[in-house]
N, C-alpha and C. Protein backbone atom coordinates (compact mmCIF):
# COMPACT_ATOMS: atom_id res chain seq x y z
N UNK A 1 6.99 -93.88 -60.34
CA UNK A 1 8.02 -94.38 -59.45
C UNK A 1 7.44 -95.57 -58.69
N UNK A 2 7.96 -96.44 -58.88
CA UNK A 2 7.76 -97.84 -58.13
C UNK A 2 8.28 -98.53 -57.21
N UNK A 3 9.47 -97.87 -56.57
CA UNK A 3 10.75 -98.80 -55.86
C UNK A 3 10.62 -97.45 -54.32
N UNK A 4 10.38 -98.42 -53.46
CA UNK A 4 10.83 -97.42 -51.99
C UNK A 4 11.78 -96.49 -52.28
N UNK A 5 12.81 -97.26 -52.54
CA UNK A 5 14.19 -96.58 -52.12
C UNK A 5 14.15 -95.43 -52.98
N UNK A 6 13.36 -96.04 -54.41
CA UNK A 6 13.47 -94.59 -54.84
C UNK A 6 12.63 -93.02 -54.69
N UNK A 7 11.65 -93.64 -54.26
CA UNK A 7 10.78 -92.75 -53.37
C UNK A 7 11.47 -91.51 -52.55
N UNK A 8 12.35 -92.24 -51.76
CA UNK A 8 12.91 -91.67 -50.14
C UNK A 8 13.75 -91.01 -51.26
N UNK A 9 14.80 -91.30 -51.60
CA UNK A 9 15.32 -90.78 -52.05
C UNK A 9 15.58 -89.42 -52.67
N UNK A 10 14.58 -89.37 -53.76
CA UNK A 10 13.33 -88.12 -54.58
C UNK A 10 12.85 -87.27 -53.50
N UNK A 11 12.40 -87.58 -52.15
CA UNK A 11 11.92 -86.95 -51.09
C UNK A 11 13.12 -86.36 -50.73
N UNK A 12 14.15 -87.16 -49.67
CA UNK A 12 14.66 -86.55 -49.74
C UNK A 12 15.76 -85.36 -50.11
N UNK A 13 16.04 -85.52 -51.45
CA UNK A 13 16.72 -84.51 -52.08
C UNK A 13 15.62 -83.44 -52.67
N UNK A 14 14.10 -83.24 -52.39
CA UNK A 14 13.28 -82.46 -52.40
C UNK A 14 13.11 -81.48 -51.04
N UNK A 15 13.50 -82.11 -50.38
CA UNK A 15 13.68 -81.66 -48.90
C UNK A 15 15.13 -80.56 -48.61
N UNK A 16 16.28 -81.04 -49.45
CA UNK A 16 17.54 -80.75 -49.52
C UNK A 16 18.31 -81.17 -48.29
N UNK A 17 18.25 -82.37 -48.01
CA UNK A 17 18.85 -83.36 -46.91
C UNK A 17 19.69 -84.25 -47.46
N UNK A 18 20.67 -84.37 -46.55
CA UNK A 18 21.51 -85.72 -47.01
C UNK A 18 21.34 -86.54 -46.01
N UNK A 19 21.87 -87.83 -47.00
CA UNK A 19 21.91 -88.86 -45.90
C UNK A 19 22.24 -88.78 -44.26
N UNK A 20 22.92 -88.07 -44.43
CA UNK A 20 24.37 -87.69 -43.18
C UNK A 20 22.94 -86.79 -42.32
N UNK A 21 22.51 -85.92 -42.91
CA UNK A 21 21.64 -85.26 -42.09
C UNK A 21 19.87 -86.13 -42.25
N UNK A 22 19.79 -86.20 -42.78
CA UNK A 22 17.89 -86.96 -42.92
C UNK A 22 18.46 -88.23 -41.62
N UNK A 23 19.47 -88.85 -41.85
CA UNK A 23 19.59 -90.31 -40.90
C UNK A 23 19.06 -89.86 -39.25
N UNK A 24 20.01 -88.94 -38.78
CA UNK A 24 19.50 -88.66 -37.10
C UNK A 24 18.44 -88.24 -37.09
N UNK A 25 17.41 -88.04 -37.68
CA UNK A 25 16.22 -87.61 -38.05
C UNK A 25 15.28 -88.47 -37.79
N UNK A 26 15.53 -89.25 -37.77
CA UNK A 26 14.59 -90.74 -38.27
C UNK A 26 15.48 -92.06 -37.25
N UNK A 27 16.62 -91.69 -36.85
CA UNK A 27 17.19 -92.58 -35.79
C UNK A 27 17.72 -93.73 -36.57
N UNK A 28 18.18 -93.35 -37.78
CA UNK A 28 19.23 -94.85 -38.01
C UNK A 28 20.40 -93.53 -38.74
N UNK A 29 21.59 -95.01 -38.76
CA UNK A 29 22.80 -94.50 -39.38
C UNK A 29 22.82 -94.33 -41.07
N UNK A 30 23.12 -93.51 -41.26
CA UNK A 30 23.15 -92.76 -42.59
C UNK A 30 23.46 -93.96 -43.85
N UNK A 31 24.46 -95.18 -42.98
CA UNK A 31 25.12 -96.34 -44.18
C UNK A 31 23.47 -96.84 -44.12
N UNK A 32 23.13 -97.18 -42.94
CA UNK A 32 21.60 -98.09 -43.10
C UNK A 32 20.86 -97.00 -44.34
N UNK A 33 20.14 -96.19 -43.93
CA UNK A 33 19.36 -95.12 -45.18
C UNK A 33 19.96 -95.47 -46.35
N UNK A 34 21.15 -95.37 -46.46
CA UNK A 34 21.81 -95.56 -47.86
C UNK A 34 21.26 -97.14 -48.30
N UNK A 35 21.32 -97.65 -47.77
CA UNK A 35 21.11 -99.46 -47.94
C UNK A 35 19.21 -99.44 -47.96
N UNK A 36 18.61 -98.48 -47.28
CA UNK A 36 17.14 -98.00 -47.93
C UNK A 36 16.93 -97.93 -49.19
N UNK A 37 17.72 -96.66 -49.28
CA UNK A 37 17.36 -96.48 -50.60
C UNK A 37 17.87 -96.94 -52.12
N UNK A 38 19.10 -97.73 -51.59
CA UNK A 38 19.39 -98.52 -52.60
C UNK A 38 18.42 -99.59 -53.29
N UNK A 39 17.90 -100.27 -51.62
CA UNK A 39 17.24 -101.78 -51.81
C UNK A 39 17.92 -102.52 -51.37
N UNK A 40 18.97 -102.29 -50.76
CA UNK A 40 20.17 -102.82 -50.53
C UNK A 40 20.13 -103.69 -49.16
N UNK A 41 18.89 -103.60 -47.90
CA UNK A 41 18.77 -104.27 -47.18
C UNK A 41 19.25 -105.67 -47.01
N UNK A 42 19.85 -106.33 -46.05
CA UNK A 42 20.23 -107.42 -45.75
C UNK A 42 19.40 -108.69 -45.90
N UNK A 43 18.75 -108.49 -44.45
CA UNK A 43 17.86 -109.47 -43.82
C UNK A 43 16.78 -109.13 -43.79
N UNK A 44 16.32 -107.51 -43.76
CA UNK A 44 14.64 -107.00 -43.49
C UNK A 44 13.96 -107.33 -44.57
N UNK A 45 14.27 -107.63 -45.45
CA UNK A 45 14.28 -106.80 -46.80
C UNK A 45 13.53 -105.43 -47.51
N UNK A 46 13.06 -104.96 -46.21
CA UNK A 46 12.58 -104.14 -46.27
C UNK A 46 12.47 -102.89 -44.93
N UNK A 47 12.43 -101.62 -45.48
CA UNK A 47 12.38 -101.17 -43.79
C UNK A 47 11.26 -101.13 -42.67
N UNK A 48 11.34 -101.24 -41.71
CA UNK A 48 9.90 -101.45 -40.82
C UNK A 48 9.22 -100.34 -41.00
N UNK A 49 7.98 -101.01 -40.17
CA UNK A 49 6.82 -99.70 -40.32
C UNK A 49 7.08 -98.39 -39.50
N UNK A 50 8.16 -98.66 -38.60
CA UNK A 50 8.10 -97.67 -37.68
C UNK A 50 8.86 -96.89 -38.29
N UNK A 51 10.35 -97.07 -38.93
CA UNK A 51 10.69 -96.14 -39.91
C UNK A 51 10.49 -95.55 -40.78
N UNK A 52 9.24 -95.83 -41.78
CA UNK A 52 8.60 -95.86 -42.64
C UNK A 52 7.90 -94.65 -42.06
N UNK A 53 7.20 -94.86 -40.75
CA UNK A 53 6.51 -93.46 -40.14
C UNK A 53 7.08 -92.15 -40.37
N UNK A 54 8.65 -92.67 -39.64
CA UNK A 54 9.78 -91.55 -39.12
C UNK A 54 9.62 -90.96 -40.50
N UNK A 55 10.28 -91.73 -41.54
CA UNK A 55 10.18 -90.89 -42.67
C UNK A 55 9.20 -89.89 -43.64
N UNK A 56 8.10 -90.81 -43.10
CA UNK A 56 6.91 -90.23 -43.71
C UNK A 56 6.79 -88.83 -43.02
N UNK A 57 6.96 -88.67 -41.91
CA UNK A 57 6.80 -87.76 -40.48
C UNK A 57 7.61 -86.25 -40.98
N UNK A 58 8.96 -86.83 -41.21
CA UNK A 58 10.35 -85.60 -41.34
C UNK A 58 10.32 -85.53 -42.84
N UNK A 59 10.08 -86.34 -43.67
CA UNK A 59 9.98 -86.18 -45.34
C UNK A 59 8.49 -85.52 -45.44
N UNK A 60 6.89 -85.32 -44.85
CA UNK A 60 6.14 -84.67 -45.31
C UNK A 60 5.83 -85.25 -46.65
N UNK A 61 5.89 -87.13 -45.86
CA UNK A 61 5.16 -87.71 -46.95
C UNK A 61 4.18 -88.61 -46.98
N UNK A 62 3.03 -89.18 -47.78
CA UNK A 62 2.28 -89.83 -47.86
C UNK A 62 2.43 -91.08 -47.04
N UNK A 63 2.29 -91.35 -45.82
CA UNK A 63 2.61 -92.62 -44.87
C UNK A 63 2.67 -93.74 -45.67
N UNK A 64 1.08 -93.70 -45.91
CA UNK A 64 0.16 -95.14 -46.75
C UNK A 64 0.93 -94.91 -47.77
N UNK A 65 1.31 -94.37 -48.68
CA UNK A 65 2.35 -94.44 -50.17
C UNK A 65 3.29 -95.22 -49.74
N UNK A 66 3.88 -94.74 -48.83
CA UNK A 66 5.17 -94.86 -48.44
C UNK A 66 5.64 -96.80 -47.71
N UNK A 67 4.39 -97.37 -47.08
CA UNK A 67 4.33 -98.56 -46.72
C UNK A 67 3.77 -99.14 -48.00
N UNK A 68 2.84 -98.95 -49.04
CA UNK A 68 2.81 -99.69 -50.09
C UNK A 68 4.03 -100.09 -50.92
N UNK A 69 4.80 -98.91 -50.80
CA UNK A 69 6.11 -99.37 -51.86
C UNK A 69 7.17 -99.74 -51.37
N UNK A 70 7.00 -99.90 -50.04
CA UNK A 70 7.91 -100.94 -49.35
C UNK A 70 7.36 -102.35 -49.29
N UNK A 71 5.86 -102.83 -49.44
CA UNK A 71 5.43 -103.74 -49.45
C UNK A 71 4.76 -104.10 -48.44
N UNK A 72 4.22 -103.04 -47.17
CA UNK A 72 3.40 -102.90 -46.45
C UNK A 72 1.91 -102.96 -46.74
N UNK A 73 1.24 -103.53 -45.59
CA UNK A 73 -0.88 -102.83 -46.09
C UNK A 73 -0.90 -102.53 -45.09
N UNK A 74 -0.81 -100.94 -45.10
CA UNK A 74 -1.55 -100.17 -44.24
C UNK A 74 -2.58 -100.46 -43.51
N UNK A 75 -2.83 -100.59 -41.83
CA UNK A 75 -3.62 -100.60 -41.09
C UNK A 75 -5.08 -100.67 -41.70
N UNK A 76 -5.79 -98.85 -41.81
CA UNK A 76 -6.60 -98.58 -42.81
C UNK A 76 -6.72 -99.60 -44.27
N UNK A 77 -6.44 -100.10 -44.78
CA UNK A 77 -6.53 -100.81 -46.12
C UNK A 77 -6.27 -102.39 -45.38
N UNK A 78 -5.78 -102.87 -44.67
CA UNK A 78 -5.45 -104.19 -44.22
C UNK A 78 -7.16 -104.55 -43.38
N UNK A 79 -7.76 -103.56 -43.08
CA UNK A 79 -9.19 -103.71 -42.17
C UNK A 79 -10.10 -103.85 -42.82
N UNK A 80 -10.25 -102.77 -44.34
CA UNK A 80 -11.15 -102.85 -45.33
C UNK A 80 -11.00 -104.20 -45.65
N UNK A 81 -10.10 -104.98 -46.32
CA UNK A 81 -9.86 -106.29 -46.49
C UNK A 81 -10.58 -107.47 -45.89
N UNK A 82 -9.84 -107.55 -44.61
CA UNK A 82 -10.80 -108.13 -43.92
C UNK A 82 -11.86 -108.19 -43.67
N UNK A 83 -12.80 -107.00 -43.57
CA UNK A 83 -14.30 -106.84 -43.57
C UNK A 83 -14.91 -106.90 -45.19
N UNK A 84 -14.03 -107.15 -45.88
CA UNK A 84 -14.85 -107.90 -47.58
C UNK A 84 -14.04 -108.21 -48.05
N UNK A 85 -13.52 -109.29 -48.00
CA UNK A 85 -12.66 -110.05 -48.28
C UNK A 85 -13.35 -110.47 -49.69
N UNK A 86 -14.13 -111.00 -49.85
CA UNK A 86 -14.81 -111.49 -51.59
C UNK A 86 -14.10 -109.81 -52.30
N UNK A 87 -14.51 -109.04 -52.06
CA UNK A 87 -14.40 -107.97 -53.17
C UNK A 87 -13.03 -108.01 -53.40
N UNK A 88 -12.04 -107.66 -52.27
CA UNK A 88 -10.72 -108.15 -52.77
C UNK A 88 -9.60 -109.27 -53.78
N UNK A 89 -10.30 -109.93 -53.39
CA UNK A 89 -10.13 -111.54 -54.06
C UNK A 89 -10.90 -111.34 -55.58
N UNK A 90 -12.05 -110.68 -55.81
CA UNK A 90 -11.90 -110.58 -57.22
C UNK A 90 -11.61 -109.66 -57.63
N UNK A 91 -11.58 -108.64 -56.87
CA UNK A 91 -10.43 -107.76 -57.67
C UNK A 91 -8.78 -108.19 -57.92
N UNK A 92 -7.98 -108.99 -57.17
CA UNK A 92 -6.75 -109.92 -57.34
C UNK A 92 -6.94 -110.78 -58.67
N UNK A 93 -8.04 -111.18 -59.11
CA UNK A 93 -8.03 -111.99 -60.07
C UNK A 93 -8.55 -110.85 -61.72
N UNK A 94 -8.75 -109.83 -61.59
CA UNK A 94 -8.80 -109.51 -62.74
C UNK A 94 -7.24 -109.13 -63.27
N UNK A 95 -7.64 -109.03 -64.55
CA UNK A 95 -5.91 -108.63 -65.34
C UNK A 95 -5.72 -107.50 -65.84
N UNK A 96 -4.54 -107.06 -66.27
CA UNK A 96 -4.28 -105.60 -65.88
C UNK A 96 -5.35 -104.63 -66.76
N UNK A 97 -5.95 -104.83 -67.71
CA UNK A 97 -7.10 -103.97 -68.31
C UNK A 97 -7.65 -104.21 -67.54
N UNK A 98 -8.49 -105.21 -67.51
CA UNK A 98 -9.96 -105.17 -66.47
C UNK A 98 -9.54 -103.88 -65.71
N UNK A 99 -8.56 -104.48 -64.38
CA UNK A 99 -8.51 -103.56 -63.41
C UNK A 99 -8.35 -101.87 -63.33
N UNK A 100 -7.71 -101.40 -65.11
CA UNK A 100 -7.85 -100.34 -64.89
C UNK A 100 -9.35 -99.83 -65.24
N UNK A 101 -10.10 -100.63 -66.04
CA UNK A 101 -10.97 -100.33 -66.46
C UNK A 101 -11.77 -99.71 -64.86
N UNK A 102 -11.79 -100.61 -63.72
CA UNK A 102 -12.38 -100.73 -62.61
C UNK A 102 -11.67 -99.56 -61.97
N UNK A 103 -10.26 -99.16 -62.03
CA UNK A 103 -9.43 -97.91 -61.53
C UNK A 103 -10.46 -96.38 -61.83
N UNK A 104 -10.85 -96.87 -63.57
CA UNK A 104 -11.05 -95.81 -64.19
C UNK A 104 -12.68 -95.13 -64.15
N UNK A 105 -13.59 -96.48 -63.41
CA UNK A 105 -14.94 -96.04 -62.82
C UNK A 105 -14.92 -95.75 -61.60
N UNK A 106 -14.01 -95.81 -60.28
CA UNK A 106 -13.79 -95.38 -59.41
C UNK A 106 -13.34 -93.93 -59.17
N UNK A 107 -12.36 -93.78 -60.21
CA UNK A 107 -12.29 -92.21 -60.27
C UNK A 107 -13.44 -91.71 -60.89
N UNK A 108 -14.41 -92.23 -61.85
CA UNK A 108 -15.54 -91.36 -62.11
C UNK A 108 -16.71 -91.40 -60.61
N UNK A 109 -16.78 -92.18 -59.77
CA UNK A 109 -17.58 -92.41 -58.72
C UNK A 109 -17.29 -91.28 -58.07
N UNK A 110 -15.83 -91.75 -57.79
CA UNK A 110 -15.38 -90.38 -56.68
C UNK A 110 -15.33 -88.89 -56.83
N UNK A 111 -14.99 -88.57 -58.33
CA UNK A 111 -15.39 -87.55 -58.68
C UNK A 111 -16.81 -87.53 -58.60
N UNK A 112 -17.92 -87.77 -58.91
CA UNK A 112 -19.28 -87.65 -58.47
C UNK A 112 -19.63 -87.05 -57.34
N UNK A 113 -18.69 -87.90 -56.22
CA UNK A 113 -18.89 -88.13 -54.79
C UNK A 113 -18.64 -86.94 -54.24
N UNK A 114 -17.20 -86.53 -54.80
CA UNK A 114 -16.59 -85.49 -54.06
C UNK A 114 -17.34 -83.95 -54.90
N UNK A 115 -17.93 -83.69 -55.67
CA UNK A 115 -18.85 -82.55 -56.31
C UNK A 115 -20.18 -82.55 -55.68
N UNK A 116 -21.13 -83.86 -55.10
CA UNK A 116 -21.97 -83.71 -54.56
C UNK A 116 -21.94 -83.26 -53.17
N UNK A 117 -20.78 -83.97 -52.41
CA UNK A 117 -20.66 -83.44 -50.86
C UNK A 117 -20.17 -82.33 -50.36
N UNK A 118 -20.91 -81.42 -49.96
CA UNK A 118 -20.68 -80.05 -49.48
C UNK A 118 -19.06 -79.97 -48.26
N UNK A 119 -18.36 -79.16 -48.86
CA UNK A 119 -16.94 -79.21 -48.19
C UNK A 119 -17.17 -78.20 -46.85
C-alpha cells in the first residue's frame, strides 16, 4: 500500500469506524476525512502533521508510516539527515536494485544486531 488515503482508510475499517464516527475523533468533519482518504485535498495537498498524529493516536497506528505516505520526514529521520547528509545523498542517487540490494544488507545487519543484544 502506497497512497495515505489508502492507508487511513484500511485502518480505519480495521478499527470498524466510519467516517461519521473516526472524524470527531481526530477533530475534523467527516466530508474533510473523506477528501483524506480519497486524495482528494484542495489546497493542503496533503493532511498536516498534527492530524496525521490524531490519527495515528485513535487508529493505533505507525505515526512515522503514517507521515511518510503522506509525504512527511519525520522529526526522528529529518535529524538523522541532517547530521549525515553525504550518506543520504548517495543513497538518493542509487537505482532501484542497488538500493534494495543496500535494503537487503541492512536487514541482515539488523538481524545480527537485534540476536546479539540482550532484550
Amino acid at each position: 500500500m502506497d497512497k495515505f488515503g489508502d492507508r487511513i482508510r484500511e485502518l480505519r475499517k480495521a478499527k470498524g469506524y466510519s467516517l461519521r464516527q473516526l472524524a470527531p475523533l481526530v477533530g475534523v468533519g467527516f466530508s474533510y476525512l473523506s477528501k483524506v482518504e480519497n486524495d482528494k485535498l484542495d489546497f493542503e495537498g496533503t493532511a498536516s502533521e498534527s492530524l496525521i498524529h490524531r490519527l495515528a493516536d485513535v487508529l493505533e497506528a505507525d505515526e512515522e508510516e503514517l507521515l511518510l505516505l503522506a509525504h512527511h520526514v519525520p522529526k526522528r529521520i529529518a535529524d538523522r539527515i541532517i547530521e549525515q547528509p553525504e550518506v543520504f545523498r548517495a543513497l538518493a542517487t542509487l537505482n532501484s536494485d542497488e538500493l534494495q540490494r543496500v535494503a537487503e544488507q541492512l536487514a541482515k545487519y539488523t538481524l545480527r544486531s537485534e540476536t546479539r543484544t540482550p532484550k
